[in-house]
Protein backbone atom coordinates (compact mmCIF):
# COMPACT_ATOMS: atom_id res chain seq x y z
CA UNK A 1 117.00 79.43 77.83
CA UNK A 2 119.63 81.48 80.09
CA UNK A 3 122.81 80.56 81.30
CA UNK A 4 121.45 80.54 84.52
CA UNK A 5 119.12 77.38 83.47
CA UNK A 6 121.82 76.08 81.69
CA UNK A 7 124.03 76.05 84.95
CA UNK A 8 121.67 74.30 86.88
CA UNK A 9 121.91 76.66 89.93
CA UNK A 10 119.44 75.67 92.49
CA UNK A 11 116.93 78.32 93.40
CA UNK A 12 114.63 76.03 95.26
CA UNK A 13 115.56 72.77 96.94
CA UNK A 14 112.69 70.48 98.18
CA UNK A 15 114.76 67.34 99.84
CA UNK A 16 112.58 64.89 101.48
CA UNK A 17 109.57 67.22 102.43
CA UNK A 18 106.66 66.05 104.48
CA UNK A 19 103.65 68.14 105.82
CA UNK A 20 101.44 67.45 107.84
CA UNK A 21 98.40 69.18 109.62
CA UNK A 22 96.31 68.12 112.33
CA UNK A 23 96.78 65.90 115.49
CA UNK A 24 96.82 62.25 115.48
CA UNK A 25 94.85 62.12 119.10
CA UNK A 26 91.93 64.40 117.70
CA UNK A 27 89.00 63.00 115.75
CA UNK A 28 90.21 64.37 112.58
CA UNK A 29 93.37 62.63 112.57
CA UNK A 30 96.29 64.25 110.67
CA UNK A 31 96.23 65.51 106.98
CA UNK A 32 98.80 64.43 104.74
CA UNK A 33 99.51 67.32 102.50
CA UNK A 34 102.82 66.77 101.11
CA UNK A 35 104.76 63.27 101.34
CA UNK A 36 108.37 62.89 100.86
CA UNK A 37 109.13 65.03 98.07
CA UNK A 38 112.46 66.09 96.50
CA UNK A 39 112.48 68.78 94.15
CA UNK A 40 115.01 71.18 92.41
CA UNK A 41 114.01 74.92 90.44
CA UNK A 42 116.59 75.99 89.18
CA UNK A 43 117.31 79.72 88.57
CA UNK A 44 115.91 81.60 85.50
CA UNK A 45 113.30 78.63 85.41
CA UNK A 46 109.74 79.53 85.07
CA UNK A 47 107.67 76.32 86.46
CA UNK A 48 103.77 75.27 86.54
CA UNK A 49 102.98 73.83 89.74
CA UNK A 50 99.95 71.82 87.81
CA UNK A 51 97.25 69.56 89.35
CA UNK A 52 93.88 69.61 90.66
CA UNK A 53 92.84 71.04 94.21
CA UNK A 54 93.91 69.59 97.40
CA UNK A 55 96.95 68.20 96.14
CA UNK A 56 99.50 70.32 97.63
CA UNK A 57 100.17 72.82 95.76
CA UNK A 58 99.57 75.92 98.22
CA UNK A 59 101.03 73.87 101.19
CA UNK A 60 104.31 73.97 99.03
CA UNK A 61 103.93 77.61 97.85
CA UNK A 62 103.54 78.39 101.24
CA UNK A 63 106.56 77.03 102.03
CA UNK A 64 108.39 78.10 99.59
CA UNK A 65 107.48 81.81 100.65
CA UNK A 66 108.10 81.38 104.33
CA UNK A 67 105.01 80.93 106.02
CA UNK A 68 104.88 77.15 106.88
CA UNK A 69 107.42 74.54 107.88
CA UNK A 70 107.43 71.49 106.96
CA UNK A 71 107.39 68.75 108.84
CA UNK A 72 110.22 66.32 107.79
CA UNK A 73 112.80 67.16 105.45
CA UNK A 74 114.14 70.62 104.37
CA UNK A 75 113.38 73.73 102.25
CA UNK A 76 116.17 75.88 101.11
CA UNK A 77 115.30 79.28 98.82
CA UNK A 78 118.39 81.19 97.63
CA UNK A 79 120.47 79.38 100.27
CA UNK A 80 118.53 80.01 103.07
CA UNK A 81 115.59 78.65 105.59
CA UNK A 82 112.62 80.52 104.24
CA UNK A 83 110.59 79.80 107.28
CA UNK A 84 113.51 80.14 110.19
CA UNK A 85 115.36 83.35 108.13
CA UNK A 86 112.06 84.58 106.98
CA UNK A 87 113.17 88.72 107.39
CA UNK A 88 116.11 87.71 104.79
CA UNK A 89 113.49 87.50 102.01
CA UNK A 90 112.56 90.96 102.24
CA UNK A 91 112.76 92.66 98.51
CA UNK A 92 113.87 89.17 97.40
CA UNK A 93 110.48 87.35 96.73
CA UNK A 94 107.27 89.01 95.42
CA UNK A 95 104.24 87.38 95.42
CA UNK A 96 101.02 87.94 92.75
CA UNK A 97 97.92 86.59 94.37
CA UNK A 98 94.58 85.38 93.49
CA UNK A 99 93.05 88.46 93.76
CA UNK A 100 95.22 91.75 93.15
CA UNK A 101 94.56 93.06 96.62
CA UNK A 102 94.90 96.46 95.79
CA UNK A 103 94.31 98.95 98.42
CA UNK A 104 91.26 101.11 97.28
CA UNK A 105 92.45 104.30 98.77
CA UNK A 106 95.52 104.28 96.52
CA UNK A 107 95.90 105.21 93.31
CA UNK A 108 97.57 102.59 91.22
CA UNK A 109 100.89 104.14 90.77
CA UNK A 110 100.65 104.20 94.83
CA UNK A 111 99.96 100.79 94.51
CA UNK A 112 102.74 99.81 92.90
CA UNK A 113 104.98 101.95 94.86
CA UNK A 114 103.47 99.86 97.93
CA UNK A 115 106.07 97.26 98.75
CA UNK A 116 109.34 100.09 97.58
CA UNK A 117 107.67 102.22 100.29
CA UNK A 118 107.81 98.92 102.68
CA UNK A 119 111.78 98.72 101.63
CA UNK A 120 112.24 101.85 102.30
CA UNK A 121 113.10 103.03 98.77
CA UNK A 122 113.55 106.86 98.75
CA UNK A 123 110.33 108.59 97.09
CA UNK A 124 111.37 109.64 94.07
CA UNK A 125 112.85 106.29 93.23
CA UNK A 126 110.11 104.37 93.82
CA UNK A 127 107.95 106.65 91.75
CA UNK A 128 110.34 105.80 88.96
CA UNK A 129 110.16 102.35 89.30
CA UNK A 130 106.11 102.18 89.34
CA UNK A 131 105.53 104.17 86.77
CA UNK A 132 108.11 102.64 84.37
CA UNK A 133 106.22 99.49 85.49
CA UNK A 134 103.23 100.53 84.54
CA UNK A 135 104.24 101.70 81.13
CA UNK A 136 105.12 98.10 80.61
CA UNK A 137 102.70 96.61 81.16
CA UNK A 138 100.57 98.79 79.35
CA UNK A 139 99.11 101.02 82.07
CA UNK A 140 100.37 104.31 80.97
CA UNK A 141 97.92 106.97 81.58
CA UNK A 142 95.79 105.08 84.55
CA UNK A 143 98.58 105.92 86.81
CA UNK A 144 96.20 108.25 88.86
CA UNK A 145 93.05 105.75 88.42
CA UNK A 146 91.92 104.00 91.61
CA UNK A 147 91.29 100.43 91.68
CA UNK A 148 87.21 100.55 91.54
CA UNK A 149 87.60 102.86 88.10
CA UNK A 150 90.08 99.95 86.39
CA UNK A 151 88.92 96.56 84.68
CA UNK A 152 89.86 93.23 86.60
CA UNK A 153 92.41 92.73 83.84
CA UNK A 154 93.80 96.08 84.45
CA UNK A 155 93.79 95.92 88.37
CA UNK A 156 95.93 92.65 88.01
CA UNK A 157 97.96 94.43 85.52
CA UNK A 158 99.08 96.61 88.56
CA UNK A 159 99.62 93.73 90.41
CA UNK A 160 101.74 92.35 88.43
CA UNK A 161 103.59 95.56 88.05
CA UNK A 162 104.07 96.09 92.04
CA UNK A 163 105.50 92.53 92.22
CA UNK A 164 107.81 93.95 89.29
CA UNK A 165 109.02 97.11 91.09
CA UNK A 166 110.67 95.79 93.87
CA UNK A 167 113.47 93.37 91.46
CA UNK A 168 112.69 90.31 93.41
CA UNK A 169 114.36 87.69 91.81
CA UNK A 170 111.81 85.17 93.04
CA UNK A 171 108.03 85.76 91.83
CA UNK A 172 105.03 83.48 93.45
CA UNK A 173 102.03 83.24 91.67
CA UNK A 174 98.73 81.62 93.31
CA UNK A 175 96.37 81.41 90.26
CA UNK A 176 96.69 85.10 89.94
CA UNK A 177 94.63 85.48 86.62
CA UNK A 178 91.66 82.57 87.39
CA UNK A 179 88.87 85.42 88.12
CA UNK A 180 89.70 86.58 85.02
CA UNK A 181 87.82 85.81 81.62
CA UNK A 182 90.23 83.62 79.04
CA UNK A 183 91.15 86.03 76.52
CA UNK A 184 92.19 88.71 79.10
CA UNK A 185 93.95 86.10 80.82
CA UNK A 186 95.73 84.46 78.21
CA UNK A 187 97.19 87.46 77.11
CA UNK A 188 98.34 88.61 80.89
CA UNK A 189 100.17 85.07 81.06
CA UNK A 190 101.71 85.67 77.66
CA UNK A 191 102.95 89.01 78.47
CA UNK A 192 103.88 87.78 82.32
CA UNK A 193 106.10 85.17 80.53
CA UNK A 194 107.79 87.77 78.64
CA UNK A 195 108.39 89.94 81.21
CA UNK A 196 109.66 86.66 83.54
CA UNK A 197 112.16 85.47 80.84
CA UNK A 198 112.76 89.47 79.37
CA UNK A 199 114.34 89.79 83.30
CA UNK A 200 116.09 87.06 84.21
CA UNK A 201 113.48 86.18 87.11
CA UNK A 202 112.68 83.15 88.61
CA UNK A 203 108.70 82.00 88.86
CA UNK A 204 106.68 79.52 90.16
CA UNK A 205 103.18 79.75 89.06
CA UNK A 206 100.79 77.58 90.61
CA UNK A 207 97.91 76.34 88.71
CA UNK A 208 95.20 73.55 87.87
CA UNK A 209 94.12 74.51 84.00
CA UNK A 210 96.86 72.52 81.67
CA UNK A 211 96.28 75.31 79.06
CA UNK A 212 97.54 77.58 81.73
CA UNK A 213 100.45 75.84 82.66
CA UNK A 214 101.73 75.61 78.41
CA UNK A 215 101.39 79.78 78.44
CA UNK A 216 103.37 80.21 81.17
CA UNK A 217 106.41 77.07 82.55
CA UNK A 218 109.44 76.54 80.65
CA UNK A 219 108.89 73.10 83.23
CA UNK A 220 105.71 71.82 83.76
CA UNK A 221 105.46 69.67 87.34
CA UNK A 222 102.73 67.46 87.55
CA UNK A 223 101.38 67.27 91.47
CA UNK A 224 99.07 63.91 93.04
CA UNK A 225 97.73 64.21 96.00
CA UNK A 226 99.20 64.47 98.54
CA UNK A 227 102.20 66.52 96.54
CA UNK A 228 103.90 63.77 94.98
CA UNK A 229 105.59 64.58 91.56
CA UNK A 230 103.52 62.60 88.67
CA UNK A 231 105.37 64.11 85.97
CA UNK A 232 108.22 66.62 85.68
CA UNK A 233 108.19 67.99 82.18
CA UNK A 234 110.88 70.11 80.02
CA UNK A 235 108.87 72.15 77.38
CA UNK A 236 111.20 73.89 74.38
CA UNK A 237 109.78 76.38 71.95
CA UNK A 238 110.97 74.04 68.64
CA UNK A 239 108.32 71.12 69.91
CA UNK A 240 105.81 70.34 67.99
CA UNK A 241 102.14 70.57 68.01
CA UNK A 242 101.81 66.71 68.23
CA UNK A 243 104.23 66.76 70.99
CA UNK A 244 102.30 69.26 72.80
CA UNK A 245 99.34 67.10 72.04
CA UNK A 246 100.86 63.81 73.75
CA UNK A 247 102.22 65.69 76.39
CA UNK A 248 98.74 67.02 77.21
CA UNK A 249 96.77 63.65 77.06
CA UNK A 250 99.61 61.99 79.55
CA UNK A 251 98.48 65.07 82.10
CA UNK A 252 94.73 64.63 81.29
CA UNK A 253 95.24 60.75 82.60
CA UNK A 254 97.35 61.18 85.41
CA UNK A 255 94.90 63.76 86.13
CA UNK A 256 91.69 62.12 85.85
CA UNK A 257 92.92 59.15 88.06
C-alpha cells in the first residue's frame, strides 16, 4: 500500500448524503436512492462499489463525477464541489464506461488522443502519450485499427488507455468490462489493477459480481438499497484463502437479503 493510503488523505468525502428523485405531489412519489451516507476514499485507494442493481451505486458515481447533486448533505472530490465547480475537474477525473464508446471514425490511437485533444495538449504530445498507452496495455501495432476491426477486449483496452493518457488522478469505472466474456475480463481487471496501483491513481470501480470486486479493490464497500454501507472491507495481499472464503459468504448473505 502507498504512503498516500497510509496517510489517510481524503480523496472523496461522502458526509451525510441523501438523494432523492421524483416529487412527493406526483403519483410516483419520490425515490430514495441514497440515505444518509458518510463515506471516506482515501487517495491511492482502489475501491469496489459492490451490490446488486438499484442500490445506489450509479446515483453515487454520478455524484462523485459531477453530474448530480445530492440532496442533503455534501460531496467533496479533491477539495472541491464536483457538481457546483464541475469545469475544475477537467484532466483531473477520467471515466471508463460500460461500453468503450469509441468513436468509429477514429483510429484507436485517435481515440486515445481524444480527451488530450479536449485539454488542449499540443499534437505531438498527445500522440506520445496514446501511443505509449497503448503499448501498455498491449495494443502495440493496432494503433491505426478502427474500432469495428478490434475485439471487444481490445476496444476496451483503448478505453482504458484514453482514460490513462490524460494523468487523471481520479479514474471512474461503471462496470466497464461486464459485456465482456470472463477470461478476457479477468485479465483486463488484473492488468487495470496493476496499472491503478503501478501509478499512484485513485479508482472507484463500481460493480455487482463479488469475484469482480476481489480482482480489482484494495477496499471492498458493500451497498443496500437505498446506498447504505453493509460492509466496508480492507483486503491485504498476505490473507488467506479461508479468509477470502468468509469474507465472501458474509457478502453472499447481506446480499441475498
Amino acid at each position: 500500500m502507498n504512503m498516500a493510503v497510509q496517510n489517510k488523505i481524503p480523496e472523496i468525502r461522502f458526509e451525510n448524503v441523501s438523494k432523492q428523485f421524483g416529487n412527493p405531489d406526483s403519483p410516483l412519489g419520490v425515490f430514495q436512492a441514497v440515505d444518509d451516507l458518510s463515506l471516506d476514499i482515501n487517495q491511492g485507494e482502489l475501491v469496489a462499489l459492490l451490490g446488486k442493481t438499484g442500490c445506489g451505486k450509479s446515483t453515487m458515481f454520478n455524484m462523485i463525477a459531477g453530474l448530480s447533486e445530492p440532496s442533503k448533505g455534501t460531496v467533496v472530490v479533491s477539495g472541491q464541489n464536483p457538481f457546483k465547480n464541475f469545469d475544475w475537474f477537467r484532466g483531473k477525473i477520467a471515466i471508463v464506461f460500460q461500453n468503450d464508446r469509441l468513436l468509429p471514425w477514429r483510429t484507436a490511437v485517435q481515440n486515445v488522443e481524444l480527451g488530450l485533444e479536449m485539454l488542449e495538449v499540443p499534437k505531438a504530445e498527445r500522440h506520445e502519450a496514446s501511443m505509449h498507452w497503448l503499448n501498455k496495455l498491449g495494443l502495440a501495432g493496432h494503433e491505426n485499427d478502427y474500432p469495428h476491426a478490434l475485439s471487444g477486449g481490445m476496444r476496451q483496452r483503448v478505453s482504458i488507455a484514453r482514460a490513462f493518457a490524460t494523468n487523471a488522478e481520479l479514474l471512474l469505472c461503471d462496470e466497464p468490462f461486464s459485456a465482456l466474456d470472463e477470461i478476457t475480463a479477468q485479465k483486463l481487471r488484473t492488468e487495470f489493477a496493476r496499472l491503478v496501483r503501478e501509478n499512484g491513481k485513485t479508482a472507484v470501480f463500481i460493480t455487482h459480481s463479488i469475484n469482480e470486486a476481489f480482482d480489482i479493490g484494495d477496499r471492498i464497500i458493500v451497498l443496500k438499497r437505498p446506498a447504505r454501507i453493509a460492509h466496508d472491507i480492507e483486503l491485504s495481499s498476505n490473507m488467506s484463502g479461508d479468509e477470502k472464503e468468509k469474507i465472501r459468504e458474509t457478502i453472499k448473505a447481506s446480499l441475498s437479503q
